[in-house]
Protein backbone atom coordinates (compact mmCIF):
# COMPACT_ATOMS: atom_id res chain seq x y z
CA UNK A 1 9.91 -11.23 8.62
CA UNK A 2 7.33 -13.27 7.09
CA UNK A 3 6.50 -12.83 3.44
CA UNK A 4 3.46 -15.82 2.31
CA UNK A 5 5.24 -19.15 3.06
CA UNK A 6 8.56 -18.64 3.68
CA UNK A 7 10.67 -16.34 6.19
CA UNK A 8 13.54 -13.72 5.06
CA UNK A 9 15.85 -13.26 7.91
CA UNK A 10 17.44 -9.44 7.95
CA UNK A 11 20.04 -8.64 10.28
CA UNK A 12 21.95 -5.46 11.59
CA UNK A 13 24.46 -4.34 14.52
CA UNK A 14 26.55 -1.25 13.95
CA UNK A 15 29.31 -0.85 12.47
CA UNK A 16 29.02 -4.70 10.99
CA UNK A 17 27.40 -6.69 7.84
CA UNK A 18 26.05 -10.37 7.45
CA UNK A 19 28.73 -12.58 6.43
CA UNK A 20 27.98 -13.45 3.25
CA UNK A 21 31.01 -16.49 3.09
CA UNK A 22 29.59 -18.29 6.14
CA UNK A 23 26.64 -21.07 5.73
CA UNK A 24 23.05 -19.42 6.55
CA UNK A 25 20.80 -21.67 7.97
CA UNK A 26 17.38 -19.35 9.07
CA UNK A 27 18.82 -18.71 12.42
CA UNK A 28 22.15 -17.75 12.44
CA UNK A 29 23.36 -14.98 10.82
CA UNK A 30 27.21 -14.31 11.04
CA UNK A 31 28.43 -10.63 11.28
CA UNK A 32 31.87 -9.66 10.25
CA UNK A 33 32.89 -5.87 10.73
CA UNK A 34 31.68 -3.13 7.69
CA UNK A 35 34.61 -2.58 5.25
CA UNK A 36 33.77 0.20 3.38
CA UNK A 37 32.73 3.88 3.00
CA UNK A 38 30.21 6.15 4.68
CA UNK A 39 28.57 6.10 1.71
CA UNK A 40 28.57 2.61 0.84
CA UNK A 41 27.26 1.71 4.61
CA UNK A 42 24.84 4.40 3.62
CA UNK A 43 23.45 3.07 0.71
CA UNK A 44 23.59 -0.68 2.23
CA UNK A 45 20.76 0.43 4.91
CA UNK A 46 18.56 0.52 2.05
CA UNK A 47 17.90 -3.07 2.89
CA UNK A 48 15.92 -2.59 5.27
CA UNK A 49 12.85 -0.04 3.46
CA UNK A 50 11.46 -3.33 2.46
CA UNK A 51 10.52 -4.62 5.79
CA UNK A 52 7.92 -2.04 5.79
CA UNK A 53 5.39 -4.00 3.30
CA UNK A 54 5.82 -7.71 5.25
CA UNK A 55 2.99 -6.68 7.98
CA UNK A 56 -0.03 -4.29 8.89
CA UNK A 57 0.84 -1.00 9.96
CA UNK A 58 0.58 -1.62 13.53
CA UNK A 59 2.95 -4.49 13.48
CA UNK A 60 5.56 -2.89 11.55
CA UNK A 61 5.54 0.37 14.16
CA UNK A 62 5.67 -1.93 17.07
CA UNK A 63 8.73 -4.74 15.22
CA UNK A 64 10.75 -2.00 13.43
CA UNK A 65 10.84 0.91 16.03
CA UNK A 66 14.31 -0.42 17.76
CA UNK A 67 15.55 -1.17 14.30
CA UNK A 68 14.81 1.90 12.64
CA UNK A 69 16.34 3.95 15.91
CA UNK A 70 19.56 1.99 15.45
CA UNK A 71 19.53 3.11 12.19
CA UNK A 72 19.23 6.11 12.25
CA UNK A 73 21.32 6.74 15.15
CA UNK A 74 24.50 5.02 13.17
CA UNK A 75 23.06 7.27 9.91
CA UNK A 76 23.86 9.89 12.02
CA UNK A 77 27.95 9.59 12.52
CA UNK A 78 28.27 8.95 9.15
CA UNK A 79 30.01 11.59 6.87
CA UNK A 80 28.67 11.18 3.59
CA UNK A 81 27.51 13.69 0.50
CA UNK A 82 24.19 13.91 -0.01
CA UNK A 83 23.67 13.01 3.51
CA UNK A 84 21.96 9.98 3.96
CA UNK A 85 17.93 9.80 5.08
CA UNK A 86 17.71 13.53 4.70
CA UNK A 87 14.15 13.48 4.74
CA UNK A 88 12.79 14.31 8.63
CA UNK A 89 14.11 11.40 11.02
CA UNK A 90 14.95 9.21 8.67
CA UNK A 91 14.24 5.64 8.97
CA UNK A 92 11.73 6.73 12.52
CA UNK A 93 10.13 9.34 9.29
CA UNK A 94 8.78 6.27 7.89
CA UNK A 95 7.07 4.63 10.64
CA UNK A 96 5.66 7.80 12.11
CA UNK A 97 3.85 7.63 8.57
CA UNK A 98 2.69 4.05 9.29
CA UNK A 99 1.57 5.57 13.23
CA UNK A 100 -0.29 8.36 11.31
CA UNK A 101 -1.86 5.71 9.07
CA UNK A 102 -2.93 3.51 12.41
CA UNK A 103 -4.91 7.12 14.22
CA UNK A 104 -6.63 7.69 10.72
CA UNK A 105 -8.00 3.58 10.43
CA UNK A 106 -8.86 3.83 14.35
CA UNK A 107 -10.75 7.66 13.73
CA UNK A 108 -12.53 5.99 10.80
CA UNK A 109 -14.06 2.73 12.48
CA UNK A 110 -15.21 5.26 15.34
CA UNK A 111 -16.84 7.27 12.76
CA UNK A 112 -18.14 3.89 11.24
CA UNK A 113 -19.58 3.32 14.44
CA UNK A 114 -21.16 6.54 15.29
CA UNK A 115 -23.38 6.45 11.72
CA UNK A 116 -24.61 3.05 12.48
CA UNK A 117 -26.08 3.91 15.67
């Protein structure tokens, strides 16, 4: 994701973490498997809220969809109390927001439109 000038790299697969003891260059990230708890992987996918402000609604539905899926689909075997993401669909909650935000911009430029004719 771009944020101004520079370019913050995030990366996920299931089950695993970035390697934090391995040189990080902007284009590789190295994975090593999750050690933990359910609730600490829980609480680590809090990472990725803020990749919801880097772009224009639009954008962020279209880049984040798989993401947010894989997300919430690994949210879901975890066994943790409170249960993680318990508000509606989690992560795919969040970007149905920014979807909803895209029809209301779209059904005001129309209305825009109509008045100016």
């Amino acid at each position: 994701m771009l944020y101004g000038d520079y370019r913050v790299v995030f990366a996920y697969k299931a089950g695993y973490d970035p390697d934090s003891s391995k040189p990080f260059n902007n284009e590789l990230v190295q994975m090593k498997p999750f050690k933990g708890t359910d609730d600490e992987r829980a609480r680590s996918f809090g990472t990725f809220d803020s990749l919801r402000a880097c772009r224009s609604s639009e954008d962020i539905v279209k880049i984040l969809t798989p993401l947010y899926t894989a997300l919430d689909e690994e949210a879901a075997t975890l066994v943790v109390t409170p249960r993680p993401f318990s508000d509606p669909g989690g992560f795919m909650f969040s970007l149905r927001q920014h979807e909803r935000a895209i029809q209301i911009e779209r059904e005001f430029e129309e209305e825009q439109k109509k008045k100016r004719r």
